[in-house]
Each structure stands twice: as C-alpha cells, then as structure tokens.
Protein backbone atom coordinates (compact mmCIF):
# COMPACT_ATOMS: atom_id res chain seq x y z
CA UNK A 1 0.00 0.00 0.00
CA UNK A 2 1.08 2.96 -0.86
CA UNK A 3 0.80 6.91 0.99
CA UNK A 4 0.69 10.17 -0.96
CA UNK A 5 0.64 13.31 1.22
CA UNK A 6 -1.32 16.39 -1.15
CA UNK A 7 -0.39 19.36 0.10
CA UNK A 8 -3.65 22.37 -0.17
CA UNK A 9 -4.05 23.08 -4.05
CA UNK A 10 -6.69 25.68 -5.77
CA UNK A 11 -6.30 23.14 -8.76
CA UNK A 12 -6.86 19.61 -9.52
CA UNK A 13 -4.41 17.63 -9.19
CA UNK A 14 -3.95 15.26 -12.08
CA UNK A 15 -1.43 12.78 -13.49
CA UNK A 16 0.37 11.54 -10.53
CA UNK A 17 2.61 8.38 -11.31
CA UNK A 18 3.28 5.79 -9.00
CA UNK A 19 6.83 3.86 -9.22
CA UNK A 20 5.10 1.14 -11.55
CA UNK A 21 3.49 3.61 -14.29
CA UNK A 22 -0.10 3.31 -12.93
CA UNK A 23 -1.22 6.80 -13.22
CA UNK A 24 -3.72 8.69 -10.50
CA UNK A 25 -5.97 11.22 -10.88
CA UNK A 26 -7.76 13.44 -8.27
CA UNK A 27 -10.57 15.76 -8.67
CA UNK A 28 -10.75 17.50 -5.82
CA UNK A 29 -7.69 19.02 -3.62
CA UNK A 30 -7.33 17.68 -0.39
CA UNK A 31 -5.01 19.11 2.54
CA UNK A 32 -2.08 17.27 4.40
CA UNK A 33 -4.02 13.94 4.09
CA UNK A 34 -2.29 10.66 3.59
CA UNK A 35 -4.71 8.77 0.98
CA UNK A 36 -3.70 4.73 1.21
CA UNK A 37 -3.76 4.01 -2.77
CA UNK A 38 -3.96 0.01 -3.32
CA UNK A 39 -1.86 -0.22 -6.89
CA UNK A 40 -2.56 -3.52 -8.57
CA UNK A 41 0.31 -4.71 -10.49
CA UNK A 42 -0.26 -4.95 -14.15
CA UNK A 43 2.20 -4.53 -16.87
CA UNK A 44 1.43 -2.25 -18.93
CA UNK A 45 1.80 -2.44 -22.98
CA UNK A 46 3.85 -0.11 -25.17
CA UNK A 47 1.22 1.75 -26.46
CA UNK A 48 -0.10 2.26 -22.93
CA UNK A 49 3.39 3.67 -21.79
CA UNK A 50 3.79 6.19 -25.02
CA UNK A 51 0.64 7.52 -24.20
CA UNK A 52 0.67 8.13 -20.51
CA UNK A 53 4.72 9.93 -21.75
CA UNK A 54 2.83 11.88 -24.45
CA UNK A 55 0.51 12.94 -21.90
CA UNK A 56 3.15 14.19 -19.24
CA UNK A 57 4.85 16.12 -22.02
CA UNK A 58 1.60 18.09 -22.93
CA UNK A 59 0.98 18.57 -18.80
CA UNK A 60 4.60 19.96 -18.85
CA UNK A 61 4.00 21.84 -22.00
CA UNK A 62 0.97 23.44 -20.47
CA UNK A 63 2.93 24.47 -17.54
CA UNK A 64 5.27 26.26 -19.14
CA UNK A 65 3.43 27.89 -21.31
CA UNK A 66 2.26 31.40 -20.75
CA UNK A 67 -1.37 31.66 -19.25
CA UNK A 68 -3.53 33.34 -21.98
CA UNK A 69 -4.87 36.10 -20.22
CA UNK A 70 -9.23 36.21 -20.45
CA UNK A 71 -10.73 39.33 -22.17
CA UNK A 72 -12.75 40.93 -20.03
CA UNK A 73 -14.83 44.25 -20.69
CA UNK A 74 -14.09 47.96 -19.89
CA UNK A 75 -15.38 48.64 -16.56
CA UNK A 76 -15.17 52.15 -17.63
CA UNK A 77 -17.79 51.55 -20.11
CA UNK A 78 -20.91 50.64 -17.91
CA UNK A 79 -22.75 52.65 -15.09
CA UNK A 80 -23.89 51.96 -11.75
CA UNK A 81 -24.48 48.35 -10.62
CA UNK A 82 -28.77 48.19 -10.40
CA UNK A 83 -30.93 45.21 -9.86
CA UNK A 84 -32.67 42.67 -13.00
CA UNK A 85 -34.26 39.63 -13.22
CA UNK A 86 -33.25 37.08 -15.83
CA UNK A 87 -35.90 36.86 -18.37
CA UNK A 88 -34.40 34.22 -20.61
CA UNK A 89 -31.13 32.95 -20.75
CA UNK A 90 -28.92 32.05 -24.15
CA UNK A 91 -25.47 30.13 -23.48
CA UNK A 92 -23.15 33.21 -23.14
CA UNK A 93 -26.27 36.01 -22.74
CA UNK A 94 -29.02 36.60 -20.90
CA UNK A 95 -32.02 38.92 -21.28
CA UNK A 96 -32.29 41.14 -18.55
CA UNK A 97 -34.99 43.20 -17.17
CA UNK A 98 -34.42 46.36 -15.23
CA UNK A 99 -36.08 46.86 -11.93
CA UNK A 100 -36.05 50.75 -12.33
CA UNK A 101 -37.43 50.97 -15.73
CA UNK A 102 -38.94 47.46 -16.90
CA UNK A 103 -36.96 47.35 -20.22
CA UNK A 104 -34.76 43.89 -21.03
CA UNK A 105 -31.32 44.41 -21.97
CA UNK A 106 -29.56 41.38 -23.81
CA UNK A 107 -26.38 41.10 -21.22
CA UNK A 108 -23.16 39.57 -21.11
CA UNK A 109 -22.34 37.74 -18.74
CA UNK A 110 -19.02 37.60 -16.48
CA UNK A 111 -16.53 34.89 -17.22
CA UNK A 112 -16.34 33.98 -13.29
CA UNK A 113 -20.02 33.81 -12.95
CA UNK A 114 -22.02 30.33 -12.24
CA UNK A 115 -24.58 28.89 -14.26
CA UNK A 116 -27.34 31.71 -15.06
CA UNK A 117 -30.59 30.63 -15.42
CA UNK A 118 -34.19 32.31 -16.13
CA UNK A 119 -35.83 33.45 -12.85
CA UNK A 120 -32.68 34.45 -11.48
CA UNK A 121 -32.31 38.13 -9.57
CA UNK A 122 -29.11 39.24 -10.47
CA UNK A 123 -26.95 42.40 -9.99
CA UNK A 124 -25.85 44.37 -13.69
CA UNK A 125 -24.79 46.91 -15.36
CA UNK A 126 -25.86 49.23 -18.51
CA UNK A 127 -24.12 50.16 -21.22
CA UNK A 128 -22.52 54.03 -21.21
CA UNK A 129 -23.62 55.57 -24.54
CA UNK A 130 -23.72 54.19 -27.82
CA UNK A 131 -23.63 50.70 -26.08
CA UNK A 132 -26.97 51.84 -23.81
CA UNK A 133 -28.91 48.93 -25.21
CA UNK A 134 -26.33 46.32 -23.68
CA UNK A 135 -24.89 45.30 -20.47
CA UNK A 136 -22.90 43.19 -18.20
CA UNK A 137 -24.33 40.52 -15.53
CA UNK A 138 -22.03 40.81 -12.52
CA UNK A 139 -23.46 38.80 -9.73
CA UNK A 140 -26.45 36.27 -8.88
CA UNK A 141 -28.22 36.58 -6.19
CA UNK A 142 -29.41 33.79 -3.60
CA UNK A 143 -32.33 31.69 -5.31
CA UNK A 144 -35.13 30.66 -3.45
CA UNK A 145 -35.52 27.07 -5.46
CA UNK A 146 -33.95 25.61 -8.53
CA UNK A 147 -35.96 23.32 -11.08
CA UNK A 148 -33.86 21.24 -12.44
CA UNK A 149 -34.39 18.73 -15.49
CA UNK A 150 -32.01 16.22 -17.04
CA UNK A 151 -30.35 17.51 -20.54
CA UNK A 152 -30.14 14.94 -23.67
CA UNK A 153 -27.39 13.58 -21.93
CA UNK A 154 -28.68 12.26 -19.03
CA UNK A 155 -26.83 15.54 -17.00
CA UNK A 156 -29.25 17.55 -14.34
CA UNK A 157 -29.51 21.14 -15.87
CA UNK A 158 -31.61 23.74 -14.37
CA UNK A 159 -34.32 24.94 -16.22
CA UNK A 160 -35.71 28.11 -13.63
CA UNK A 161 -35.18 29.72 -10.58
CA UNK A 162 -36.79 31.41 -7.69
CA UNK A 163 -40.04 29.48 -8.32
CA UNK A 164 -42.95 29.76 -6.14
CA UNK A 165 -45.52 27.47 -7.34
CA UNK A 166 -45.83 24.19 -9.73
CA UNK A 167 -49.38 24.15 -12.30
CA UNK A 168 -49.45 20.45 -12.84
CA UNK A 169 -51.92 20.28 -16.23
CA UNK A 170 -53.62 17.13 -17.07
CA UNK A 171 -56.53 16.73 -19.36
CA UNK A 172 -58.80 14.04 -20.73
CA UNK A 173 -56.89 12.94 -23.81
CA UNK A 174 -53.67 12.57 -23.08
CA UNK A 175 -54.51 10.72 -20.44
CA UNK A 176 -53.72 11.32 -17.14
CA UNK A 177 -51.63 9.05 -14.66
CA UNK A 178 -51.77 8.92 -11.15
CA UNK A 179 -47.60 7.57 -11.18
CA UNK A 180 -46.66 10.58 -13.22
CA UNK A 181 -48.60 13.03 -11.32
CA UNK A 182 -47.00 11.86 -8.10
CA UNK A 183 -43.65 12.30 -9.75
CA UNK A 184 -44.25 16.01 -10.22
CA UNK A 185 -45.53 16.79 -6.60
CA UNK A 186 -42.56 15.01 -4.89
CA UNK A 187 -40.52 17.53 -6.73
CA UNK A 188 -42.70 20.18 -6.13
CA UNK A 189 -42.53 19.43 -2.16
CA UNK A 190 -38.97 18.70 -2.39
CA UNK A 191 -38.45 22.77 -3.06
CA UNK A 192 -41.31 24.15 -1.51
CA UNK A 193 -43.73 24.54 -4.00
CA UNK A 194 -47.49 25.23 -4.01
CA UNK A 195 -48.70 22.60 -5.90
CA UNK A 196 -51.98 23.44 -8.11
CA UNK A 197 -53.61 20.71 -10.04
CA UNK A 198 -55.00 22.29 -13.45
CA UNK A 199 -57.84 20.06 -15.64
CA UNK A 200 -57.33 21.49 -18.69
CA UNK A 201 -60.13 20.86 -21.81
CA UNK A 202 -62.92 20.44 -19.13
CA UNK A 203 -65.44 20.46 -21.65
CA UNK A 204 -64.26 17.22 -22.53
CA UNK A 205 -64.93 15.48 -19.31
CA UNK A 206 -68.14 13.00 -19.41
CA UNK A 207 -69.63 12.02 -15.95
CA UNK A 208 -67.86 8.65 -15.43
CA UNK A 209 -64.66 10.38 -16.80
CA UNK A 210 -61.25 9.00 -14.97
CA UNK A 211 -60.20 12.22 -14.66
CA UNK A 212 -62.71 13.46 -12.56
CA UNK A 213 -61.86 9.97 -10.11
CA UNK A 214 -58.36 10.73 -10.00
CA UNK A 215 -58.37 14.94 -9.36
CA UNK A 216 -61.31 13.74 -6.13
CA UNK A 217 -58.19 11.43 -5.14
CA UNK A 218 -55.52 14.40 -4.75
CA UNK A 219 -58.37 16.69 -3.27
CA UNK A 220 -58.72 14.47 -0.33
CA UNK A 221 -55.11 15.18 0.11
CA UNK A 222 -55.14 19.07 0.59
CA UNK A 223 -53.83 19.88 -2.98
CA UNK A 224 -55.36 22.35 -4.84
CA UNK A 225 -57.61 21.83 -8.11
CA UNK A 226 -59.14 24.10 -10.80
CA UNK A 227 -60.82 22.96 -14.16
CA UNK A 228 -60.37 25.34 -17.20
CA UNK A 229 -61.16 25.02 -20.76
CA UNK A 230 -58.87 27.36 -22.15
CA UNK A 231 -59.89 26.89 -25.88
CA UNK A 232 -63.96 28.15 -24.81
CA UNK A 233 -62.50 30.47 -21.64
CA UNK A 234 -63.77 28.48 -18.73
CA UNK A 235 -62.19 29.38 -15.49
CA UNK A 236 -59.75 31.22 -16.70
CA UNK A 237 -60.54 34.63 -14.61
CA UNK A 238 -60.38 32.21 -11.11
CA UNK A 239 -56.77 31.00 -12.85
CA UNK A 240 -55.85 34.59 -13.57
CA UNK A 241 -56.78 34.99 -9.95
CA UNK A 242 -54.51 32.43 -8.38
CA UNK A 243 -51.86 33.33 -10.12
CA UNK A 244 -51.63 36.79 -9.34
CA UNK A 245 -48.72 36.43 -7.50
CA UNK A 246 -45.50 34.41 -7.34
CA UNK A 247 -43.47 32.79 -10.22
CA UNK A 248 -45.62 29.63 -11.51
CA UNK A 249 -43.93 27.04 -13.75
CA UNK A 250 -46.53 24.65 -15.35
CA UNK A 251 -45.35 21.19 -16.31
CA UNK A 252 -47.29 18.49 -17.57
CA UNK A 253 -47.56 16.23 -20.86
CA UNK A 254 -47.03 17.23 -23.87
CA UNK A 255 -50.56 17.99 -25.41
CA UNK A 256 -52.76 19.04 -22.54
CA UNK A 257 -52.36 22.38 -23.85
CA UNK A 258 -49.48 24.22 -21.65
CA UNK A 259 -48.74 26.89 -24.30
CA UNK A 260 -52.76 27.46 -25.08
CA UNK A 261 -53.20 27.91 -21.35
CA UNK A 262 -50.29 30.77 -21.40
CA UNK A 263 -51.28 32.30 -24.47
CA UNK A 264 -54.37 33.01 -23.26
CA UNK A 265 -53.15 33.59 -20.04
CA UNK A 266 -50.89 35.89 -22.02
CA UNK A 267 -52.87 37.05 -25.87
CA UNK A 268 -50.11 39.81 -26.69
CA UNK A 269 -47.25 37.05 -26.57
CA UNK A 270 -46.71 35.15 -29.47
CA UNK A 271 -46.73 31.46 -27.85
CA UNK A 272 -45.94 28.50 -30.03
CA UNK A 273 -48.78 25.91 -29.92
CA UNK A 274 -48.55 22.50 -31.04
CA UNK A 275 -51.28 19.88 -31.88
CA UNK A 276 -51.71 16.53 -31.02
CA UNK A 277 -50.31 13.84 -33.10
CA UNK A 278 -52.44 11.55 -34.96
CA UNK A 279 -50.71 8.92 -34.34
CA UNK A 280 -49.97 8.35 -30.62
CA UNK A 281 -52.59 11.14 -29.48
CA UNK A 282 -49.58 12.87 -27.79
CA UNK A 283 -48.63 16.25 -27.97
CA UNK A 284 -45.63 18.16 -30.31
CA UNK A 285 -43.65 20.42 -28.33
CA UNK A 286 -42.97 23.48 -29.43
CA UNK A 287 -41.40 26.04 -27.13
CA UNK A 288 -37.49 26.10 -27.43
CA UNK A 289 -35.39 28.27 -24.67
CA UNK A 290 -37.30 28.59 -20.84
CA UNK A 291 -38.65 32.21 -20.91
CA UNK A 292 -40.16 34.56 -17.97
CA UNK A 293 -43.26 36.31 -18.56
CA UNK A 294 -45.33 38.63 -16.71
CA UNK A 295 -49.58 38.06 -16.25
CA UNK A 296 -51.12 41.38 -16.88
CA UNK A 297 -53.03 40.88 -13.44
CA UNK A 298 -50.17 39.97 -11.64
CA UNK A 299 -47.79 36.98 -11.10
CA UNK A 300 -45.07 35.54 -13.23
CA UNK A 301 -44.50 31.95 -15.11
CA UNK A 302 -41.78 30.46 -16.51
CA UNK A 303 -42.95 28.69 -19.74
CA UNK A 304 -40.07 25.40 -19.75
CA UNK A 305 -38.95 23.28 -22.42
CA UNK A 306 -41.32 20.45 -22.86
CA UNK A 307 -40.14 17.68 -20.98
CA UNK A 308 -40.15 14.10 -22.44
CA UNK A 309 -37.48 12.74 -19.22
CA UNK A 310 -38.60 14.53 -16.04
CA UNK A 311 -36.24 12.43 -14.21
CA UNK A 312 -36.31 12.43 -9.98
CA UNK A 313 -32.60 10.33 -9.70
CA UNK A 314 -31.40 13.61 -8.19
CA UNK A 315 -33.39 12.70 -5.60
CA UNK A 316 -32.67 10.22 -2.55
CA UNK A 317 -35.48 7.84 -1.54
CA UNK A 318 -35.94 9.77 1.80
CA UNK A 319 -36.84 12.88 -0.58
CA UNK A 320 -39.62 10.94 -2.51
CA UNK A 321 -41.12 9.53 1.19
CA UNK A 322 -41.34 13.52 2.61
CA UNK A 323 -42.91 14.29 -1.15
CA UNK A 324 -45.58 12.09 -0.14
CA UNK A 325 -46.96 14.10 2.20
CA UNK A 326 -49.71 11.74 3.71
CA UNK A 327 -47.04 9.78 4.90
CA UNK A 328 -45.11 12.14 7.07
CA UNK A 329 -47.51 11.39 10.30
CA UNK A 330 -45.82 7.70 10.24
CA UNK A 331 -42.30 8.66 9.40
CA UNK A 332 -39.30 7.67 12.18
CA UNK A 333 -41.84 5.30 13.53
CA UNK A 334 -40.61 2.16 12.05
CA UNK A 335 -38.62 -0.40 14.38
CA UNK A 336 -35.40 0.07 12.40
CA UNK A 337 -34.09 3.09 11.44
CA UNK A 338 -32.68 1.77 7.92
CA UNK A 339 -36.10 0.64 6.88
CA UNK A 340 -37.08 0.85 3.29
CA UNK A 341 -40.45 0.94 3.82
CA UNK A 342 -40.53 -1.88 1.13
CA UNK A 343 -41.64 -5.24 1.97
CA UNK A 344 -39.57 -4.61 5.73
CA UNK A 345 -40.80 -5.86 8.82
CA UNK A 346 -42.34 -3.16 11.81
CA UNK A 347 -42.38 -0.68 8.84
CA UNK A 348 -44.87 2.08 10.29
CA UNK A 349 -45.59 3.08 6.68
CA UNK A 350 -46.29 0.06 5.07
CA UNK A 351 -48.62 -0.84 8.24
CA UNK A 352 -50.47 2.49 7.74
CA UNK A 353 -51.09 1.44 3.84
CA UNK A 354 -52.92 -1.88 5.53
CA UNK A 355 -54.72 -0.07 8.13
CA UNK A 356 -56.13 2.56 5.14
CA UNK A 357 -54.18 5.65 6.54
CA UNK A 358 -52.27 5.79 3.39
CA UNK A 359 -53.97 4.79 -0.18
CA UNK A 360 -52.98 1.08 -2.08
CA UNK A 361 -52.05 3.48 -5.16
CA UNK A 362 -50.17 5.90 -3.29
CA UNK A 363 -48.28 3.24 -1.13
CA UNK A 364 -47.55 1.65 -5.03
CA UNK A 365 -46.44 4.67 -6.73
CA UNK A 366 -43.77 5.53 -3.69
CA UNK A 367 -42.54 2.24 -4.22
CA UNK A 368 -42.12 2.24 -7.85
CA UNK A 369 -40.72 5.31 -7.21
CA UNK A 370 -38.32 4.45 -4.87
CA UNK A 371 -37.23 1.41 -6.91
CA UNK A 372 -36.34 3.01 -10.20
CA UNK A 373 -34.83 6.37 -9.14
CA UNK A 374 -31.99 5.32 -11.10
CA UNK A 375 -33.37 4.47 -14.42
CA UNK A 376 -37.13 5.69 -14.84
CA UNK A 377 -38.14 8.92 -16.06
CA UNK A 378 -41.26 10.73 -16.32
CA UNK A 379 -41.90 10.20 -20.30
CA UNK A 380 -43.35 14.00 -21.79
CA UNK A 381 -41.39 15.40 -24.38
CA UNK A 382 -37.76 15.12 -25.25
CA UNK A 383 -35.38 17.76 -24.06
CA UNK A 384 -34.54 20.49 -26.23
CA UNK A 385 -31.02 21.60 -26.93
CA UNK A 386 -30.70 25.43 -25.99
C-alpha cells in the first residue's frame, strides 16, 4: 500500500505516477491527508506507456506555457451596478430586465459567474452611450428554489429559478396518470412549491370520466384543483386569480395544452402551440429556450422546455417519502431506522397502507418510485437543446 501526502491546491491535481506507471488522478484538492492508494500490479503495454509519456509532455508543456490572459470588458464603459431579473437565458447572454425601468437588456455575462438561469435576480450593469442597449451581468443573487431537469445527456440542468408554485396540467386525452402526477408533486414538495392541479379541456370530461376519479383522489389530500377550458375560456378569470402572485412554472404532458393555457393567459405574446399527433394522441412540443413572462393581473410563469425525461434520480429515496406528504404522520416510527419501507418488517408506513391511513395506489407509486430512481423517467417530451 502505498501513501501520498497532497499538500492544499486551488487546482486539480492530475497525473500523478506511482513507481510502476499506474497513473492517478484526483478531482478534488485535499489538505495534508495521507490517501492509502492500493496499486494492482499490471504490466502495462507499449502503447499504454507512449501515451501516458505523451501525456506528461503536454501537462509539462501546459505548464510552461504562458497563461492566456481572459478578455474581459471595460469597466469604464458601464454605469452603476442596479438590480434585473433574468428573463431568458442564451449560453453566453441573458435577457435582462431592469427593476427601475422594466426594459430587457440582452447582457453579457461575467466569465467567473455560475450557471445563469431564467428566474434568477441578479446584480448588472448598462451600457454608457452608444452601447446603452447592452450590459454586463455581474453577480447572482441567492435563489429561493432551482428546477432542475435532465439535458439529452442524461446531465441535471436547471431549467428556472426562484419558483414559487408548480401548475401540474392534465386533461382528458392525453390521459392522465396517477404515477406521473405523483412524480411532479414530490418535486414540487422537495423545493417548496405550491402545488396546483389544473384540468385542462374540461369540456371534454363526461360524468364517469377517470379524470374526474383521479383529481377527487388528490383533493382528499389538501392539494389544490381548478378545471379550465382554455380553448372556450372556462375558469380562466379564477386562474388569472390564483396566479396573481409568485413565479408559476406549469409542467405536464405534452398535449394538454401548456402553451394554449399561457397564451391566453398571455394574448399579446406570441406562444408557439402545437397539436396533437395523430398517431400516438400525444402532444408536439414546441417552445425552445425557458422564458419569464409577466400576467397582466399579476404573477409571473416560466414557460419550460417540454419535458419528455422529467427524471427524480437527483433525488434520494428519503426525498420521494417527505414528497408524499400523507405519509409524514408515520415517518421515524418504524422499528429500524434503515427501513425501506418496502416489503420490511415493523415498517410504520407500510402498516399504515394496511390499516387505510395511506392509499394502495399511493403506497404503489412511492414504491415504484423508490425502486427506479436510477433508471425511470417521467416520459413528456424530449429535451430540447438550448
């Protein structure tokens, strides 16, 4: 076994070689530690050996080399630092909306700056003169939630910030599912979120409709529900209502009409809209880059990329059992304190699911849940590239 002593570093450290060639790599600087490294003993091949050389010469290379300095703009050439908030955000630039005056200001953005996102309150800077109608992002301030989705890639990206309330829309065609529904509340109770269950193309529902059986089901539960038509204006002024304050962010599947709720939510935006394909009866998305708008009776919303993987593996198991939030009365009552509350004995959960404390479908969507928080997603609409 061998000991390597890594004195504090504001770098990685990378390419350390051991006596016998195996090269190490650390990620993360660590101070006056001694790290026991087991080394298996391999031989390594030719190839192998020119490459890890090749390697070291382009580390040493790099060393030497002069550090290219990072252009950076003219302080003299902006004013005062004011307040914004991020209306939409585009790799290197960001749309910016003055507090003072209520005009958006596409803004660079600081080299040394963490990921910007839309939602975000940030601190910025105008343009002097000819270069009024730009600026310069120079700090983000502390968000109040983060809403985060997986990219194409698999790799959590967030997608809005500062967030105050989740519109879950369902409808009568595409079907609604009590598993996916769940999915979005645990996140939405995982940051806080008001949680507002929106029926979308009421005029569709018949009497024995599912629907209507599943919203009663999440109304026992103390979540919030509201049925709108938004094509023939039903409900909308109680909507407009409830929404007249906060940042909302509605998710959903594609094709229960997210964009024709906002655009007429919203009439002097132009709002992308897309119909339901013929063949699987689900919807098109259309909306490319997340983007803040404000109601004209109040409120904001964040209109999202449509989201075919809403995926929760960002989440531990104990962050799906305190989304469920009928089951908090039972939790840290179970015998053991690494219960699973699947299938384990003197579970308090699983006993309250018996006793009727806790709904069979409930109790079965935590579970599934739980068990595939590494490889299911919520299926909507595929990620966009922005």
């Amino acid at each position: 076994m061998l000991f390597f002593v890594i004195r504090k570093l504001n770098w990685p450290v990378k390419g350390l070689v051991c006596s016998n060639s195996v090269v190490l790599s650390y990620n993360a600087a660590i101070i006056d530690q001694q790290i026991p490294i087991i080394v298996a003993k391999r031989r390594l091949s030719k190839q192998q050996k020119t490459r890890i050389d090749d390697k070291h010469a382009q580390i040493n290379r790099n060393a030497k080399a002069p550090g290219k300095p990072i252009a950076q703009p003219d302080d003299n050439n902006f004013g005062e630092e004011q307040n914004g908030l991020v209306i939409s955000h585009y790799r290197a630039q960001a749309d910016v909306e003055c507090a003072l005056s209520g005009d958006v200001i596409r803004c660079h953005l600081r080299a040394n700056l963490p990921h910007i996102v839309t939602g975000d309150h940030v601190v910025w800077r105008r343009g002097l003169g000819e270069q009024a109608n730009t600026g310069i992002v120079e700090a983000i301030n502390q968000r109040t939630s983060e809403l985060c989705r997986p990219d194409s890639y698999g790799k959590m990206k967030l997608v809005g910030a500062n967030i105050t309330r989740a519109i879950i829309v369902i409808a009568p065609e595409p079907e609604a599912h009590s598993n996916l529904i769940d999915r979005y509340i645990v996140v939405a109770e995982h940051l806080g979120l008001e949680v507002l269950l929106l029926v979308n193309k009421c005029d569709l529902l018949g009497d024995n409709n599912p629907t209507l059986d599943l919203l009663k089901k999440y109304q026992a539960l103390g979540y919030r529900s509201l049925a709108i038509s938004s094509k023939n204006n039903i409900g909308m002024d109680t909507l407009k209502q409830l929404l007249s304050d906060g940042c909302s962010i509605f998710v959903g599947q594609s094709g229960v009409g997210k964009s024709s709720i906002i655009q007429t939510l919203l009439p002097a935006e132009e709002i992308k809209i897309g119909e339901l394909s013929d063949v699987a009866r689900k919807g098109r998305h259309t909306t490319t880059h997340a983007r803040l708008y404000h109601f004209p009776d109040g409120g904001n919303c964040i209109d999202s990329p449509g989201i075919r993987e809403f995926g929760l593996w960002h989440l531990s198991p104990d962050d799906v059992l305190h989304g469920f939030s009928e089951f908090r009365p039972f939790i840290g009552l179970c015998k053991y304190r690494n219960c699973t509350h699947i299938n384990d004995a003197h579970c308090a959960i699983s006993k309250a699911a018996a006793a009727g404390d806790i709904t069979p479908e409930r109790y079965k969507s935590y579970t599934y849940i739980v068990q595939s928080l590494d490889e299911v997603t919520i299926q909507g609409e595929r990620p966009q590239k922005q």
